[in-house]
C-alpha atoms as a PDB file:
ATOM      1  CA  UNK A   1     146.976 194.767 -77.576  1.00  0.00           C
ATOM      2  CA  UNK A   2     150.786 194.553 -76.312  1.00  0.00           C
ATOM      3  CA  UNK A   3     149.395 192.623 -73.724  1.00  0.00           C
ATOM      4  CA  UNK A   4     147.887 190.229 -75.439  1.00  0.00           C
ATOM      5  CA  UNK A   5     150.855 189.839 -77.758  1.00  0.00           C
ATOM      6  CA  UNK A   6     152.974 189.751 -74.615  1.00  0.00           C
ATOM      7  CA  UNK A   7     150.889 186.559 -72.847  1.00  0.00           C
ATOM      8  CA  UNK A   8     150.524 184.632 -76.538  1.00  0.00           C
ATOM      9  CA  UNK A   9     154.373 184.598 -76.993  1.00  0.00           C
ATOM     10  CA  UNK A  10     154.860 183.666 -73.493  1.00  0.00           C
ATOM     11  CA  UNK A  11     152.780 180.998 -73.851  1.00  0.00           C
ATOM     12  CA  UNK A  12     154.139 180.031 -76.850  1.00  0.00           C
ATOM     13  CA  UNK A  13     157.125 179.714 -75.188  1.00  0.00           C
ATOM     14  CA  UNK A  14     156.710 177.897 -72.166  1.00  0.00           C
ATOM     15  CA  UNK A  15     157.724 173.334 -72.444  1.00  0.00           C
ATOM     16  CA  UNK A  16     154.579 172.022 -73.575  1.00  0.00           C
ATOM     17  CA  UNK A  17     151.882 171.064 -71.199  1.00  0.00           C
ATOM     18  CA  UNK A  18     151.749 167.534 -68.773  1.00  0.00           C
ATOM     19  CA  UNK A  19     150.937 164.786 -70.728  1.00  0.00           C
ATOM     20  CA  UNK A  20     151.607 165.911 -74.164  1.00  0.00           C
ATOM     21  CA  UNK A  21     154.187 163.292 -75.725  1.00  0.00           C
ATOM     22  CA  UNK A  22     158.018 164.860 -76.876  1.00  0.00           C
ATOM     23  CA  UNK A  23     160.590 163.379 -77.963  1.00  0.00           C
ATOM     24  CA  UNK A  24     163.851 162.857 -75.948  1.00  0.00           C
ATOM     25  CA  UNK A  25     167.076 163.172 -76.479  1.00  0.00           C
ATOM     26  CA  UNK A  26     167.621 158.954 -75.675  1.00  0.00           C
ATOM     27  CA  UNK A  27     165.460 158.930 -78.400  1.00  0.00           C
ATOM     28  CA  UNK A  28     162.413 158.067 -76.558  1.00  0.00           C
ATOM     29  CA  UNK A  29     158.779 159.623 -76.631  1.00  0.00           C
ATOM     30  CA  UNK A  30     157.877 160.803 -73.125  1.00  0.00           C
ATOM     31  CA  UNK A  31     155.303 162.263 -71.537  1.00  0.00           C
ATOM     32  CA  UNK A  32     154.923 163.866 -67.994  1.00  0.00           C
ATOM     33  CA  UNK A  33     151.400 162.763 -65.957  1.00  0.00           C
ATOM     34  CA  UNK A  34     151.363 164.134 -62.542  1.00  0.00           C
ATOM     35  CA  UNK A  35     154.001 161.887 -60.513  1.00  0.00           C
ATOM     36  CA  UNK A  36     154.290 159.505 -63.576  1.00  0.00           C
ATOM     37  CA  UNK A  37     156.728 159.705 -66.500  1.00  0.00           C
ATOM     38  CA  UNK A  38     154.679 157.696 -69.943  1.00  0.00           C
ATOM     39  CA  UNK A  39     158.365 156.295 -72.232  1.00  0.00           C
ATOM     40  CA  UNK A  40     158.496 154.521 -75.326  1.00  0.00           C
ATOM     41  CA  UNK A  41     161.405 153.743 -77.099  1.00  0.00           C
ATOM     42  CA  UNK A  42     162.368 153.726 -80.529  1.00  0.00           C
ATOM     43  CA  UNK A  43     160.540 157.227 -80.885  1.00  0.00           C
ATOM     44  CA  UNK A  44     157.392 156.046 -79.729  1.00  0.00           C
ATOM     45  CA  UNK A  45     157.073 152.750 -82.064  1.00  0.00           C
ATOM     46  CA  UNK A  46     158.897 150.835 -79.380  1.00  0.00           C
ATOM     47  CA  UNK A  47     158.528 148.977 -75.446  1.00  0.00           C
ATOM     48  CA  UNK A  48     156.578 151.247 -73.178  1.00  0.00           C
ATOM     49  CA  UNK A  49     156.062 151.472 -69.074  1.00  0.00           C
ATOM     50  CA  UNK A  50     154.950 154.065 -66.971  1.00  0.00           C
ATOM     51  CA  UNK A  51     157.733 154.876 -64.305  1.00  0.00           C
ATOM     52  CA  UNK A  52     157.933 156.704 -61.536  1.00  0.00           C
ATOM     53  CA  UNK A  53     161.358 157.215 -59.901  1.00  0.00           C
ATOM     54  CA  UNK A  54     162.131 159.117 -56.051  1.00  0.00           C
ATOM     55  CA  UNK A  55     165.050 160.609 -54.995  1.00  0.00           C
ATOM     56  CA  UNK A  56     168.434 161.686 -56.190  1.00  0.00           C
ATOM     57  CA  UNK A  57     171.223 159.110 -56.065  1.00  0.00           C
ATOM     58  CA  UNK A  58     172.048 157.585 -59.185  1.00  0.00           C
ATOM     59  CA  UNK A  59     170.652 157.250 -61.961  1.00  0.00           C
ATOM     60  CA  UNK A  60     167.418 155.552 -60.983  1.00  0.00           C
ATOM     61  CA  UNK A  61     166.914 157.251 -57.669  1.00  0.00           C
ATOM     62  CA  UNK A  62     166.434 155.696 -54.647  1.00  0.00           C
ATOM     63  CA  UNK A  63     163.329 153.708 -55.513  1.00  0.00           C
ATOM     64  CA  UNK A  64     161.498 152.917 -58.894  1.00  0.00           C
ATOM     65  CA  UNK A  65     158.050 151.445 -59.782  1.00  0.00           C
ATOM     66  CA  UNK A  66     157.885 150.567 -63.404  1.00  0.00           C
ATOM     67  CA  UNK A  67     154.768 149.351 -65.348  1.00  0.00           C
ATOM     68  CA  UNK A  68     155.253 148.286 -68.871  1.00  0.00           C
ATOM     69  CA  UNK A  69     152.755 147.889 -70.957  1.00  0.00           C
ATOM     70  CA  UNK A  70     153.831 144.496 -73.199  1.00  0.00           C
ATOM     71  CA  UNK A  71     150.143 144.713 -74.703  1.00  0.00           C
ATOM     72  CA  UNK A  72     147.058 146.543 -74.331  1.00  0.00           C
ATOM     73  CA  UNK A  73     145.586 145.482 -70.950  1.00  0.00           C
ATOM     74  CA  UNK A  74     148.504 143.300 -70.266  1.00  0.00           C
ATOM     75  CA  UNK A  75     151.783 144.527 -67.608  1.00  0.00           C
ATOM     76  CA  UNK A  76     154.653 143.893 -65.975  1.00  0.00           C
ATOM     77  CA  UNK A  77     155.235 145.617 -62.733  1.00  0.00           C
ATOM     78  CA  UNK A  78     158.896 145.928 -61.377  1.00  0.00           C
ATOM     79  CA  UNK A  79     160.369 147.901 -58.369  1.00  0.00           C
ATOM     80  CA  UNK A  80     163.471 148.957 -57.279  1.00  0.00           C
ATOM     81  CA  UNK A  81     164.397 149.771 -53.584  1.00  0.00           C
ATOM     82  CA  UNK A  82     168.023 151.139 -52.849  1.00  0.00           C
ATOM     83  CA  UNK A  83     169.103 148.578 -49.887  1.00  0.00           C
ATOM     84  CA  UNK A  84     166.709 146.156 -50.908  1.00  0.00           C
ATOM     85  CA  UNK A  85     168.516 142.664 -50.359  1.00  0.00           C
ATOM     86  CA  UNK A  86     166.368 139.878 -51.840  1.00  0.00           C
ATOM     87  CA  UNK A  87     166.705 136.611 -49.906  1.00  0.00           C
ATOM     88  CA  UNK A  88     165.404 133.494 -50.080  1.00  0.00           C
ATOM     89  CA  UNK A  89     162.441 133.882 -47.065  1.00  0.00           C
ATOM     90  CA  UNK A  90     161.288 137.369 -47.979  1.00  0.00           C
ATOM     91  CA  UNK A  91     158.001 138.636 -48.345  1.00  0.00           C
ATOM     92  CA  UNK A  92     156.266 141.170 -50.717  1.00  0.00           C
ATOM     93  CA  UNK A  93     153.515 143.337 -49.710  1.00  0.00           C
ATOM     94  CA  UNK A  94     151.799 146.049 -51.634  1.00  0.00           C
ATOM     95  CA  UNK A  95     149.754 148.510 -49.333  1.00  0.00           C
ATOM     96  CA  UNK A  96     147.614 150.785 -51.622  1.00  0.00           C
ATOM     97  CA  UNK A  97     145.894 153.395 -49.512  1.00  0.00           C
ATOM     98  CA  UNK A  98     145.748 151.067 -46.451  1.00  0.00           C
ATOM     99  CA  UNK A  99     145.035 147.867 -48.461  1.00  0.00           C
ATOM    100  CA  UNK A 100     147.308 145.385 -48.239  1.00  0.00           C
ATOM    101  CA  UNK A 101     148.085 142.407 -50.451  1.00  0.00           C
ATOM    102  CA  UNK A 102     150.989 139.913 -49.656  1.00  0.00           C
ATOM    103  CA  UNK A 103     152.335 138.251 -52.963  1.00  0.00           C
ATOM    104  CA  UNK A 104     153.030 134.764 -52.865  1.00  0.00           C
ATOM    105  CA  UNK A 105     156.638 133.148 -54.153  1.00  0.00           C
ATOM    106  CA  UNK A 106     155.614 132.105 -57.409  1.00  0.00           C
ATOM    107  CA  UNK A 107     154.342 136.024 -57.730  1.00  0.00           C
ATOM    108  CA  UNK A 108     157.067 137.600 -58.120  1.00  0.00           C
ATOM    109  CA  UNK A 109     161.061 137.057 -59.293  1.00  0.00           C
ATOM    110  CA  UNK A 110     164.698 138.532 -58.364  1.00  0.00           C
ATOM    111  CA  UNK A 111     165.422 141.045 -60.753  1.00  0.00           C
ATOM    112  CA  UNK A 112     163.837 143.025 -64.142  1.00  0.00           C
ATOM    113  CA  UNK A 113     161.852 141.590 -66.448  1.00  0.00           C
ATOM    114  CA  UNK A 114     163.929 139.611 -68.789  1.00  0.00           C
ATOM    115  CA  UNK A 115     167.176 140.152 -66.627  1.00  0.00           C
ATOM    116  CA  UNK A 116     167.365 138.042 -63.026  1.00  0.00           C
ATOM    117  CA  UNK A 117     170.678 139.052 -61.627  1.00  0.00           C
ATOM    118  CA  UNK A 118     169.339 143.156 -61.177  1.00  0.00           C
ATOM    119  CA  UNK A 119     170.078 143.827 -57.473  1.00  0.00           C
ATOM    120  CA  UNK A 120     167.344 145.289 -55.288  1.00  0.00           C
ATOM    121  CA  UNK A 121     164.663 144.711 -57.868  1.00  0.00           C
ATOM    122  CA  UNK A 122     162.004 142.506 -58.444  1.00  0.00           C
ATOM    123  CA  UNK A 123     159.493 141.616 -61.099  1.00  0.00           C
ATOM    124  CA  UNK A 124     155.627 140.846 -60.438  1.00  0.00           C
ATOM    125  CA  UNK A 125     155.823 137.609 -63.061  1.00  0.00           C
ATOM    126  CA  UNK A 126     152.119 136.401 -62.542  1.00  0.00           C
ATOM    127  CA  UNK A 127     149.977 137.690 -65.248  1.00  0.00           C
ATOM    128  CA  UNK A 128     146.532 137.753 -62.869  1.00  0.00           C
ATOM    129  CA  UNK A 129     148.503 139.336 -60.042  1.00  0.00           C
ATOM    130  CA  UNK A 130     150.090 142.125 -62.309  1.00  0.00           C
ATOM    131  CA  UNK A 131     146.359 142.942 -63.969  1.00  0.00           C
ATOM    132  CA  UNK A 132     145.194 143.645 -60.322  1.00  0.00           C
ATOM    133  CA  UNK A 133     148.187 145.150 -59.074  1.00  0.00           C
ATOM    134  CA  UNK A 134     147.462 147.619 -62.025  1.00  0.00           C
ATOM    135  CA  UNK A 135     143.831 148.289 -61.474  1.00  0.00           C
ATOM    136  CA  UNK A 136     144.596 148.685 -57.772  1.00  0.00           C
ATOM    137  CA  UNK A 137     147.338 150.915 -58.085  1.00  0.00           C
ATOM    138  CA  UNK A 138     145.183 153.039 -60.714  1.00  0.00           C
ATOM    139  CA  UNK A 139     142.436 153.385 -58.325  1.00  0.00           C
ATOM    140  CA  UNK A 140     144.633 154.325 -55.297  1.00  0.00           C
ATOM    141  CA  UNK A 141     146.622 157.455 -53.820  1.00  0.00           C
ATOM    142  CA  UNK A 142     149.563 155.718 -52.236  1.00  0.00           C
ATOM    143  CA  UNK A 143     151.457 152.729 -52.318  1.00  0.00           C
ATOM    144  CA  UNK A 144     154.151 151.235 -50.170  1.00  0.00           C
ATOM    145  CA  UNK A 145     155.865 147.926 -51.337  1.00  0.00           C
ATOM    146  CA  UNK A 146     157.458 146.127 -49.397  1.00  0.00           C
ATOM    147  CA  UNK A 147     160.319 143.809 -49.210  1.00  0.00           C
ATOM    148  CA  UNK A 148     161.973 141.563 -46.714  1.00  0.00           C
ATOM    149  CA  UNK A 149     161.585 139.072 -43.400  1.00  0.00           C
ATOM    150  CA  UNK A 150     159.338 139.554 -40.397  1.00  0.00           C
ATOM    151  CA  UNK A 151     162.321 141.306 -38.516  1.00  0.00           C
ATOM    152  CA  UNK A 152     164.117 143.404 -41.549  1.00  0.00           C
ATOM    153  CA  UNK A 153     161.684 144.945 -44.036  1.00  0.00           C
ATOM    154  CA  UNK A 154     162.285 147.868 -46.208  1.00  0.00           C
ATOM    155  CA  UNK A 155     159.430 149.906 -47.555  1.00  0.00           C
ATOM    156  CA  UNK A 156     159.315 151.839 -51.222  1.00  0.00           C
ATOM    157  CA  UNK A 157     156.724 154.293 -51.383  1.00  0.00           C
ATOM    158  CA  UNK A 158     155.064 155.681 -54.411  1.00  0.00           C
ATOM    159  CA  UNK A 159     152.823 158.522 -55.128  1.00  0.00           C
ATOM    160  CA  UNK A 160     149.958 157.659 -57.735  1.00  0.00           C
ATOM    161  CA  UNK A 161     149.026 160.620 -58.717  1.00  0.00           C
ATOM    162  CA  UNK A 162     149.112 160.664 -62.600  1.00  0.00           C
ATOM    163  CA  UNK A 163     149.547 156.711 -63.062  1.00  0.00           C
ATOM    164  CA  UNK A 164     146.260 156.471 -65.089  1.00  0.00           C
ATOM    165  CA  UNK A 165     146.715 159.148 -67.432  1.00  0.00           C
ATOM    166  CA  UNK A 166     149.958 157.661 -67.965  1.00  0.00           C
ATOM    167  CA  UNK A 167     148.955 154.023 -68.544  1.00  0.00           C
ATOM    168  CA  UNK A 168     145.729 155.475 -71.003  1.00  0.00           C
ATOM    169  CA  UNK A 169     148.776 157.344 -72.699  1.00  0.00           C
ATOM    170  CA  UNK A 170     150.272 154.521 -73.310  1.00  0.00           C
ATOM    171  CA  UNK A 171     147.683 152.137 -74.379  1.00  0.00           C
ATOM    172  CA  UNK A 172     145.964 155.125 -76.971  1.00  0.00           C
ATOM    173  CA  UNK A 173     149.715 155.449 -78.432  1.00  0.00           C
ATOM    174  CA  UNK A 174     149.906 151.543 -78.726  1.00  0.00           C
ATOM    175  CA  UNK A 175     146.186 151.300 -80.352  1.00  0.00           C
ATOM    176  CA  UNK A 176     146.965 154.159 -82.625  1.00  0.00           C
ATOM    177  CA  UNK A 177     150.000 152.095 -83.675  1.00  0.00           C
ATOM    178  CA  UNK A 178     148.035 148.841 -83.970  1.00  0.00           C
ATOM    179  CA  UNK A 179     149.318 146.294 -81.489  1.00  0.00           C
END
């Protein structure tokens, strides 16, 4: 009996489980999937994107792959490298567990989504491209993107474990709210 009373109050105790939504303290709702972190502002009636950040300097880490959600079915990827330095003649390549896909120029933009001057970042701005990108990088392991010239290329990679139960987070919170 004691030890049954013992494990249910330990339990009751513990965070609650990946991929149940709480609320944070930026005011966001958030929920952990596996590598992926499921945010939406405004306490869940807001934006959304499922991000994944790596490493530990700075705020953001040393790289970032956001996907945010502007509609069900419809993204925006963006990525962040630190030492990224976007020039005119570079190239962007997404390798998802050995399949590679070079984006063209009109692809992809210098900076977030609504914001162009964000240093080493850049936005996936072709509807088509980001819909693949997505069902690619739901259906994969690991990705490496990468930015840069033939001789100077920088890769960012990205561990996918959890990115569909964070995207299906998402999109149930955004149906249940009616958008």
């Amino acid at each position: 009996m004691r030890l049954t009373l013992a494990l249910t109050l330990s339990l009751l105790a513990t965070p609650a489980m990946a991929g149940e939504w709480f609320q944070h303290k930026f005011g966001e709702a958030r929920g952990y999937h596996g590598s992926w972190l499921a945010v939406c502002a405004n306490k869940g009636k807001g934006d959304c994107r499922a991000v994944q950040l790596a490493g530990t300097d700075g705020v953001d880490g040393q790289r970032r792959m956001a996907i945010n959600v502007i509609r069900r079915g419809r993204y925006v990827i963006t990525v962040f490298q630190r030492g990224w330095k976007l020039g005119e003649n570079d190239v962007v390549t997404f390798d998802i567990d050995g399949d590679v896909m070079g984006l063209k120029d009109k692809d992809w933009a210098r900076g977030e989504m609504d914001i162009s001057n964000v240093a080493e970042t850049f936005t996936i701005v072709d509807g088509t491209m980001n819909t693949r990108l997505v069902a690619d990088l739901k259906a994969g392991n690991q990705a490496t993107v990468s930015m840069g010239t033939e001789y100077d290329r920088k890769d960012a990679r990205f561990d996918l474990s959890g990115i569909t139960a964070a995207l299906n987070a998402i999109e149930a919170l955004i149906a249940e709210r009616g958008n």
